[in-house]
PDB file of N, CA and C in Angstrom:
ATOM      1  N   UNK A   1      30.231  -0.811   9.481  1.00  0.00           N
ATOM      2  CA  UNK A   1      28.952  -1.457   9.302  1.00  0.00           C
ATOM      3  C   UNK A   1      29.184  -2.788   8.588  1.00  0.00           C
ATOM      4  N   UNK A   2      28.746  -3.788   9.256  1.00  0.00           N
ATOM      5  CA  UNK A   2      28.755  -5.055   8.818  1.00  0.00           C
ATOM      6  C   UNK A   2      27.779  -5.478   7.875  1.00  0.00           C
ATOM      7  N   UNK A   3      27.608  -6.946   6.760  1.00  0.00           N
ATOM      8  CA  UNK A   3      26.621  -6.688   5.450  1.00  0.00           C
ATOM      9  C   UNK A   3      26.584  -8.237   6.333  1.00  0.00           C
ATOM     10  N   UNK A   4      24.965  -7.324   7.636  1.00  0.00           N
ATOM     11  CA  UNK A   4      24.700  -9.236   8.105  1.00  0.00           C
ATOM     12  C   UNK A   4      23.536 -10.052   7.478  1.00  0.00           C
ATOM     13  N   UNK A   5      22.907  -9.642   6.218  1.00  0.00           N
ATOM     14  CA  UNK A   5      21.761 -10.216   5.942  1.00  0.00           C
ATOM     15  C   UNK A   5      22.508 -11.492   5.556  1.00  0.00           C
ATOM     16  N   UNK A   6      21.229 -12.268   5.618  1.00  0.00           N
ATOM     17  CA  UNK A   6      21.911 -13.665   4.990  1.00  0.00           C
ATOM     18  C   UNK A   6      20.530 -14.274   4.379  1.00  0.00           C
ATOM     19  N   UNK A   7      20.447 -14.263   3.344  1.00  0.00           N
ATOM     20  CA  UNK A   7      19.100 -14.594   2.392  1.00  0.00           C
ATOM     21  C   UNK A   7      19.246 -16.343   2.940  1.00  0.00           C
ATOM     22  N   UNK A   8      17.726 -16.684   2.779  1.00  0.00           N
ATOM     23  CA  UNK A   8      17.471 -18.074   2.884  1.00  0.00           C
ATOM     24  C   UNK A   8      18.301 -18.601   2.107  1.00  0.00           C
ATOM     25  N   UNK A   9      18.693 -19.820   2.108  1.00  0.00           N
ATOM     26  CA  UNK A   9      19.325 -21.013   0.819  1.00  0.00           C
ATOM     27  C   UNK A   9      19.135 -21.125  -0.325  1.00  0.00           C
ATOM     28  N   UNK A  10      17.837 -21.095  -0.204  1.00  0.00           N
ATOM     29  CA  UNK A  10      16.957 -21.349  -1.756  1.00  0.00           C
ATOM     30  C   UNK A  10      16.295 -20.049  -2.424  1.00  0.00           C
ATOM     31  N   UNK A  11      17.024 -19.059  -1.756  1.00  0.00           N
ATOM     32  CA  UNK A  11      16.274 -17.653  -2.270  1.00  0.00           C
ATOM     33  C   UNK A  11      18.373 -16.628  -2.656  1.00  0.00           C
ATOM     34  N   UNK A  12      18.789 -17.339  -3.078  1.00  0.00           N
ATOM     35  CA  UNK A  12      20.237 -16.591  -2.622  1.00  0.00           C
ATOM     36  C   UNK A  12      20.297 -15.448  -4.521  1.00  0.00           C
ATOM     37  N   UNK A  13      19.605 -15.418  -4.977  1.00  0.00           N
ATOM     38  CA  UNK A  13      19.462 -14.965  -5.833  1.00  0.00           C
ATOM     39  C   UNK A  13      18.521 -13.576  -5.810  1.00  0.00           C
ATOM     40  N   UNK A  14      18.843 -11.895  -6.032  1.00  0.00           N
ATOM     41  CA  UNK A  14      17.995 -11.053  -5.534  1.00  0.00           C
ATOM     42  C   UNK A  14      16.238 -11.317  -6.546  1.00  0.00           C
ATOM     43  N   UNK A  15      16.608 -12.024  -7.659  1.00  0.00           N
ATOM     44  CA  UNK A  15      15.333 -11.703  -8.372  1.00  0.00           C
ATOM     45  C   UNK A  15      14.445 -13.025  -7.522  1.00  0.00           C
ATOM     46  N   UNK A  16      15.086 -13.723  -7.058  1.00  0.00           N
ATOM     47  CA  UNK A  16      14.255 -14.656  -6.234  1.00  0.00           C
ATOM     48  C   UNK A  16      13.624 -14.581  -5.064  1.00  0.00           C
ATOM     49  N   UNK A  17      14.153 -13.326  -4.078  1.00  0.00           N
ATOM     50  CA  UNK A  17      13.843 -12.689  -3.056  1.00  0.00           C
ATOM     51  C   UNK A  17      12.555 -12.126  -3.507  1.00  0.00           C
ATOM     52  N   UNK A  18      13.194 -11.220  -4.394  1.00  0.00           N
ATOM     53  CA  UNK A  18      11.764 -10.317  -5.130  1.00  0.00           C
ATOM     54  C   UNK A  18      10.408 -10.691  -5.311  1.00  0.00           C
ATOM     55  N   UNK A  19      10.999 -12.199  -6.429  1.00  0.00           N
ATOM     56  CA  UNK A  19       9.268 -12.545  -6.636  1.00  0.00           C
ATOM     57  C   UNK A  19       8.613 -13.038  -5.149  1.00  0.00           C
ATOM     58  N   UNK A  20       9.700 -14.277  -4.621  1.00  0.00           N
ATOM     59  CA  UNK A  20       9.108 -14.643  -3.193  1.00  0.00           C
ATOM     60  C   UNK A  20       7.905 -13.546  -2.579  1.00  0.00           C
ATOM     61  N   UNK A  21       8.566 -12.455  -2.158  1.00  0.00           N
ATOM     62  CA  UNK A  21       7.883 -11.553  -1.189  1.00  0.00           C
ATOM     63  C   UNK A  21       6.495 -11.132  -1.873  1.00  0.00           C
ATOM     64  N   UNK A  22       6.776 -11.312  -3.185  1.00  0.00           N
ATOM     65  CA  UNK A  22       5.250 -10.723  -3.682  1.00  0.00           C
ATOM     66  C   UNK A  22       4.437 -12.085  -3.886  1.00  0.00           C
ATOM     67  N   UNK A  23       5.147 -13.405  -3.934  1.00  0.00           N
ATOM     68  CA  UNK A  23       3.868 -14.234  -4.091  1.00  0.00           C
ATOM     69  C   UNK A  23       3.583 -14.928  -2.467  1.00  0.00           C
ATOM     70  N   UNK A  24       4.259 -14.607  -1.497  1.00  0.00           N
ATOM     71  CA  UNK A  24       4.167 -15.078  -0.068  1.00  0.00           C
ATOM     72  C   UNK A  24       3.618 -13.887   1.222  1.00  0.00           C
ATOM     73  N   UNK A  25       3.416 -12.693   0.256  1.00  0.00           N
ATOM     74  CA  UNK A  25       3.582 -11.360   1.436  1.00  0.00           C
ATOM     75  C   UNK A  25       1.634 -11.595   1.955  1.00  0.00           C
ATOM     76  N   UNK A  26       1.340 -11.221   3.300  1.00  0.00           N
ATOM     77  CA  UNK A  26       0.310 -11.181   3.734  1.00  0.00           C
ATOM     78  C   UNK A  26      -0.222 -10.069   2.621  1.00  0.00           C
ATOM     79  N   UNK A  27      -1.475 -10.328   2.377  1.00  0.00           N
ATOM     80  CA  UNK A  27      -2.775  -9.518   1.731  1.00  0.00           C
ATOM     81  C   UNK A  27      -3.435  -8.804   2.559  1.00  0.00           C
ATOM     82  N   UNK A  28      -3.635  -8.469   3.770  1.00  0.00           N
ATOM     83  CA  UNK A  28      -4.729  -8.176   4.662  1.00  0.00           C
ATOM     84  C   UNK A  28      -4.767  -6.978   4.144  1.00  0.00           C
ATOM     85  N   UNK A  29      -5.922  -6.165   3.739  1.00  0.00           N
ATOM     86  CA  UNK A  29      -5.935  -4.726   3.082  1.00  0.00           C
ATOM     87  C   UNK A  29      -6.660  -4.171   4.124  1.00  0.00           C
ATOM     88  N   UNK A  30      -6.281  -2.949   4.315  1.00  0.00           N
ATOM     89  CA  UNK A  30      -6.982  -2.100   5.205  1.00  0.00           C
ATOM     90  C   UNK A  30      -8.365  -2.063   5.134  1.00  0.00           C
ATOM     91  N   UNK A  31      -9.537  -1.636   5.789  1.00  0.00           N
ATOM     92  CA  UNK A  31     -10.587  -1.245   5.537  1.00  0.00           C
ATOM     93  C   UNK A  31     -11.035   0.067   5.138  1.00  0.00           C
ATOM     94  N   UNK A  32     -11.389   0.365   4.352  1.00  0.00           N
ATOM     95  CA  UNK A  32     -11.671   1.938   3.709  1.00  0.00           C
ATOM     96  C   UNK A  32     -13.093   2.236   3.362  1.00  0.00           C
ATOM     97  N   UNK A  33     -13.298   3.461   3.738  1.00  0.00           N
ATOM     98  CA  UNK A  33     -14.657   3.513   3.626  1.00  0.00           C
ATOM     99  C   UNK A  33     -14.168   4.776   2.338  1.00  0.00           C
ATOM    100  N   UNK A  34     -15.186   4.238   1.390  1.00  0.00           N
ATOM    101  CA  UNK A  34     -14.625   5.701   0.122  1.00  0.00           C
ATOM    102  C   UNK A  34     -15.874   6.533  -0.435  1.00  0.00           C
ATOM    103  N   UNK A  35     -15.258   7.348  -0.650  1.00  0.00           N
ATOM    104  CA  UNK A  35     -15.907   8.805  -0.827  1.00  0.00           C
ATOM    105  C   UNK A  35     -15.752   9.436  -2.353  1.00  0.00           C
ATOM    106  N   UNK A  36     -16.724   9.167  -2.998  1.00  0.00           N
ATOM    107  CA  UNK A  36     -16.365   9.867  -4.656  1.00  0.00           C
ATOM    108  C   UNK A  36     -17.279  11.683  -4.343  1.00  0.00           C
ATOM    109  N   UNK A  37     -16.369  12.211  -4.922  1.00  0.00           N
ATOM    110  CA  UNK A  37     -17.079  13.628  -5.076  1.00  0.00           C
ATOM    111  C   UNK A  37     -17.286  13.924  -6.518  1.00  0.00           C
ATOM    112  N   UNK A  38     -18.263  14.373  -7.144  1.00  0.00           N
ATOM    113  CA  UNK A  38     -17.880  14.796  -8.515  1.00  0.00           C
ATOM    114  C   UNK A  38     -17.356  16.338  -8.808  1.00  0.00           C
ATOM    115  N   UNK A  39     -16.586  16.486  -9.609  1.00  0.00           N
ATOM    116  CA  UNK A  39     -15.869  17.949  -9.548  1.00  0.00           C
ATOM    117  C   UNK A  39     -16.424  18.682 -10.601  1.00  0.00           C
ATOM    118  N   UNK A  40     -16.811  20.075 -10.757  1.00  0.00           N
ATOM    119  CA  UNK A  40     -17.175  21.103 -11.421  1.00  0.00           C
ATOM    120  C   UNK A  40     -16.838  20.332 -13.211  1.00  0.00           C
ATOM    121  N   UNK A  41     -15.765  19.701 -13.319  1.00  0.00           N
ATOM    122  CA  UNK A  41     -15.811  19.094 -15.127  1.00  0.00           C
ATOM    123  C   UNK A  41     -16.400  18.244 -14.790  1.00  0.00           C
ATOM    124  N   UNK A  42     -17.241  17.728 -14.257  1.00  0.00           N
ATOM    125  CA  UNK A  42     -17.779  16.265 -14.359  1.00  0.00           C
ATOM    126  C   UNK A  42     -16.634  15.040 -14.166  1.00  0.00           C
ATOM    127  N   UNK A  43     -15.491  15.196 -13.481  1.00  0.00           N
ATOM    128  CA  UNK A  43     -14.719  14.228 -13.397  1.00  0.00           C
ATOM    129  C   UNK A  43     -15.058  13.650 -11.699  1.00  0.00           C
ATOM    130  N   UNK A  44     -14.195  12.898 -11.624  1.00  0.00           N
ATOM    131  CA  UNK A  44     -14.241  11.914  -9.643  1.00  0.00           C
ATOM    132  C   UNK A  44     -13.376  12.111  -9.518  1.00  0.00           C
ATOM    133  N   UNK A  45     -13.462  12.665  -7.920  1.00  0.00           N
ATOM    134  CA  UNK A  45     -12.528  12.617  -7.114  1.00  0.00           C
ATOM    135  C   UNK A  45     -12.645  11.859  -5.992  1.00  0.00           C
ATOM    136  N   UNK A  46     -12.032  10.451  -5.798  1.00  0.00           N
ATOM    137  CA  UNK A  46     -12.019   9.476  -4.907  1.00  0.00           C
ATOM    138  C   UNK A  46     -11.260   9.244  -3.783  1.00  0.00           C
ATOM    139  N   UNK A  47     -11.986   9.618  -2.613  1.00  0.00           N
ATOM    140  CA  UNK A  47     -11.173   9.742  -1.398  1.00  0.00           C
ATOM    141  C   UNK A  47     -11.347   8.512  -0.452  1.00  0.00           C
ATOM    142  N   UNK A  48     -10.809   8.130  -0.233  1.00  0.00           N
ATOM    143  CA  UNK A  48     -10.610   7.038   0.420  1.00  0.00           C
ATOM    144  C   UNK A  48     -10.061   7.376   2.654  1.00  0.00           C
ATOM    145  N   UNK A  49     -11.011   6.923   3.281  1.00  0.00           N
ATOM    146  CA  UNK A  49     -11.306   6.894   4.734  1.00  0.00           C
ATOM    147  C   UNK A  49     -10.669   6.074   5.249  1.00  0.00           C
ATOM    148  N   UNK A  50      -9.961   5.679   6.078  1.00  0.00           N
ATOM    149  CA  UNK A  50      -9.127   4.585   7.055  1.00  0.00           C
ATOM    150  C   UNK A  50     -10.569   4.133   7.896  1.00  0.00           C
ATOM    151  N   UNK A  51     -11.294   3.190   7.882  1.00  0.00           N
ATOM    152  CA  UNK A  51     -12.290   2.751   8.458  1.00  0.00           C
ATOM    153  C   UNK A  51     -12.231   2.412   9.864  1.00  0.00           C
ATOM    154  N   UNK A  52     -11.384   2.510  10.736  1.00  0.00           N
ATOM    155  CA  UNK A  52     -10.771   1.815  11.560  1.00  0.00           C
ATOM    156  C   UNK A  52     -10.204   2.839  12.805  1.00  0.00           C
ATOM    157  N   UNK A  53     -10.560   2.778  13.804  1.00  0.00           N
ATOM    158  CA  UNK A  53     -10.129   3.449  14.607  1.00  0.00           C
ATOM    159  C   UNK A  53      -8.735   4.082  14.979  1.00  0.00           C
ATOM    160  N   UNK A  54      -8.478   5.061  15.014  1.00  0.00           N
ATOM    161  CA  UNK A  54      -6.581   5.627  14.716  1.00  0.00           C
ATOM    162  C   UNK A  54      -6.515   5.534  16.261  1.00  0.00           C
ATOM    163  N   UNK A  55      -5.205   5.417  16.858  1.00  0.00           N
ATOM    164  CA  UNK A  55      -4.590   5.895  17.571  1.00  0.00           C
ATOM    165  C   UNK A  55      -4.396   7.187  18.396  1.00  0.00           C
ATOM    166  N   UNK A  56      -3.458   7.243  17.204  1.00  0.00           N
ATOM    167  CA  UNK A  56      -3.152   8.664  17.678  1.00  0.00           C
ATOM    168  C   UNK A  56      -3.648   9.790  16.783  1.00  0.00           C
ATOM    169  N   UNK A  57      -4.447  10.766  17.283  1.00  0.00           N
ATOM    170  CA  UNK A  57      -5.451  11.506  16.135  1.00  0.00           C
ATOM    171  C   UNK A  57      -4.414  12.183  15.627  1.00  0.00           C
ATOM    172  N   UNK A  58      -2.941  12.211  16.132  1.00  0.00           N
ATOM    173  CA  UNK A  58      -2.416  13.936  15.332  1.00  0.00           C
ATOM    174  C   UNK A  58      -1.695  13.200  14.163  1.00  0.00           C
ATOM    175  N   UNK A  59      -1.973  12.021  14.101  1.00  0.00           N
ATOM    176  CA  UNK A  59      -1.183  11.156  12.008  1.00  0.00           C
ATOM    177  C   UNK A  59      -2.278  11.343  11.481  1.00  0.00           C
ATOM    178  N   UNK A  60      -1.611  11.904  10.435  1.00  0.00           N
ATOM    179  CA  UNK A  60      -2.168  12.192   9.349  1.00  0.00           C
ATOM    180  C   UNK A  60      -1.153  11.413   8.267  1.00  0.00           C
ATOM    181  N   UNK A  61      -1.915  11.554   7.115  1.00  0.00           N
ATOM    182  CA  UNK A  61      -1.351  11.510   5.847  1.00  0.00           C
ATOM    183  C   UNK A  61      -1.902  11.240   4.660  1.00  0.00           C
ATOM    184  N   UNK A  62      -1.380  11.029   3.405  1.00  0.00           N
ATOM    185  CA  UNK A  62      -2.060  11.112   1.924  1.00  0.00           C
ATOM    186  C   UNK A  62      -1.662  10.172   1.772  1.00  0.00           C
ATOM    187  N   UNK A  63      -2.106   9.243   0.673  1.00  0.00           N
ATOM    188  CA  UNK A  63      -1.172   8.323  -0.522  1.00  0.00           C
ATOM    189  C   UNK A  63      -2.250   8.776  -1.587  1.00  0.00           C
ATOM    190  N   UNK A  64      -1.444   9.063  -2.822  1.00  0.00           N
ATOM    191  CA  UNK A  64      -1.999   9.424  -4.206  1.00  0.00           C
ATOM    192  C   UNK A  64      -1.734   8.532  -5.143  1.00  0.00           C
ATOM    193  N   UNK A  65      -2.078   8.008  -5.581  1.00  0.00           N
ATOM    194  CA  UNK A  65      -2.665   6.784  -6.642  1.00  0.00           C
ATOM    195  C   UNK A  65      -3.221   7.720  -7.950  1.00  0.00           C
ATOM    196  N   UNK A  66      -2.571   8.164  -8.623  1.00  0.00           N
ATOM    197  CA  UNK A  66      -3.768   8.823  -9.796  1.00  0.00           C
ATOM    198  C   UNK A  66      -3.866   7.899 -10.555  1.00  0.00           C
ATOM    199  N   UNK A  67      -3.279   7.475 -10.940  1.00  0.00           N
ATOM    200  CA  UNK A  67      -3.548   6.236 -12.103  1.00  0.00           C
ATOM    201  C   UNK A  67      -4.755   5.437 -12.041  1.00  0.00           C
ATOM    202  N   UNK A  68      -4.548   4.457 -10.840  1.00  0.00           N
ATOM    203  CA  UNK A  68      -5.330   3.609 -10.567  1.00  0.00           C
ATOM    204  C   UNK A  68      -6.705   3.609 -10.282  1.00  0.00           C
ATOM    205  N   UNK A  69      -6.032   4.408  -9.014  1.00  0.00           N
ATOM    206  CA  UNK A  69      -7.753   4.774  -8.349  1.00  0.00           C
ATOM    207  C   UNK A  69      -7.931   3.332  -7.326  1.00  0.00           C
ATOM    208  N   UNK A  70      -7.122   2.703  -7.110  1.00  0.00           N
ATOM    209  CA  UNK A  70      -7.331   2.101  -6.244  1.00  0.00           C
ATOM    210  C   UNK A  70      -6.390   1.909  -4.675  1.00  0.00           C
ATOM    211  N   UNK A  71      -6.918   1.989  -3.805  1.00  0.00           N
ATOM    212  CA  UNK A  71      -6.010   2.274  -2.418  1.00  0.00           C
ATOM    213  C   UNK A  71      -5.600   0.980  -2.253  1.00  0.00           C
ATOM    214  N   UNK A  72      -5.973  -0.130  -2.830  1.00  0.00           N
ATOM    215  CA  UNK A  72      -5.162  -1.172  -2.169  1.00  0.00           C
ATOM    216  C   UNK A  72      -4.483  -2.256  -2.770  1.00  0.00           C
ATOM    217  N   UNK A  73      -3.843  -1.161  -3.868  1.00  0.00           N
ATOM    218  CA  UNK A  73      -2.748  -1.936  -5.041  1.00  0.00           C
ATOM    219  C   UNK A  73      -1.650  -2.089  -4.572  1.00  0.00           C
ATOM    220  N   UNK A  74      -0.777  -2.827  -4.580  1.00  0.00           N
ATOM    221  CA  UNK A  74       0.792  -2.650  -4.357  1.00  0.00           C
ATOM    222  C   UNK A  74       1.715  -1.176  -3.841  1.00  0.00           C
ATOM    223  N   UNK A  75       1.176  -0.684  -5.413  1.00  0.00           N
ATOM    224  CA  UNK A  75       1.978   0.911  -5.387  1.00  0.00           C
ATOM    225  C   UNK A  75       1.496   1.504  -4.036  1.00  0.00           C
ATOM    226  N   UNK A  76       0.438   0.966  -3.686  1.00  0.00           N
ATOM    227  CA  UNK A  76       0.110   2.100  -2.636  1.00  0.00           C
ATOM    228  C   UNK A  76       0.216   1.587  -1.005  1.00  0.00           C
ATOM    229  N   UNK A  77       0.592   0.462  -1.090  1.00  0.00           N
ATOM    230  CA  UNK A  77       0.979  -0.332   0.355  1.00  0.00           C
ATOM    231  C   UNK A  77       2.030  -0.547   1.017  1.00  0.00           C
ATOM    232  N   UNK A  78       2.186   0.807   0.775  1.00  0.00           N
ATOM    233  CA  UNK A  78       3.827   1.111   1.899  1.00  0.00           C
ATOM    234  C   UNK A  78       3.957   0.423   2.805  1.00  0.00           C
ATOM    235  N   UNK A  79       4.994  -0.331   3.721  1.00  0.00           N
ATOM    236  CA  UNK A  79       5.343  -1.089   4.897  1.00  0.00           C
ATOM    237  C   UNK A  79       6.260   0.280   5.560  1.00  0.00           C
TER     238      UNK A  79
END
């Protein structure tokens, strides 16, 4: 296995790659339609809907955010 990346010129540094991608990366956030339930202690439980027509109905999946509570932070925008 060959090591073919070859970082831009002006990015040849990894902490420079790093910030790049986070101050240049597209923003487009999904659309979510969200859903608070309140639970038996009086706490929220915030579910969050893919607004948007799927594909293929048999994907599924979770992302859990407890902290935040928000679906369209970083932590939670897997590529």
């Amino acid at each position: 296995m060959s090591n073919a990346f070859q970082p831009a010129w002006f990015l040849r540094s990894p902490h420079r790659q790093t910030v790049w991608g986070r101050l240049t990366r597209s923003r487009q956030l999904v659309p979510l339609r969200r859903e608070v339930l309140t639970t038996p202690d009086d706490d929220d439980l915030v579910i969050d809907h893919l607004d948007t027509p799927v594909r293929d109905r048999s994907l599924r999946f979770v992302i859990v955010n407890w902290l935040t509570k928000a679906a369209n932070r970083p932590q939670s925008l897997a590529s």
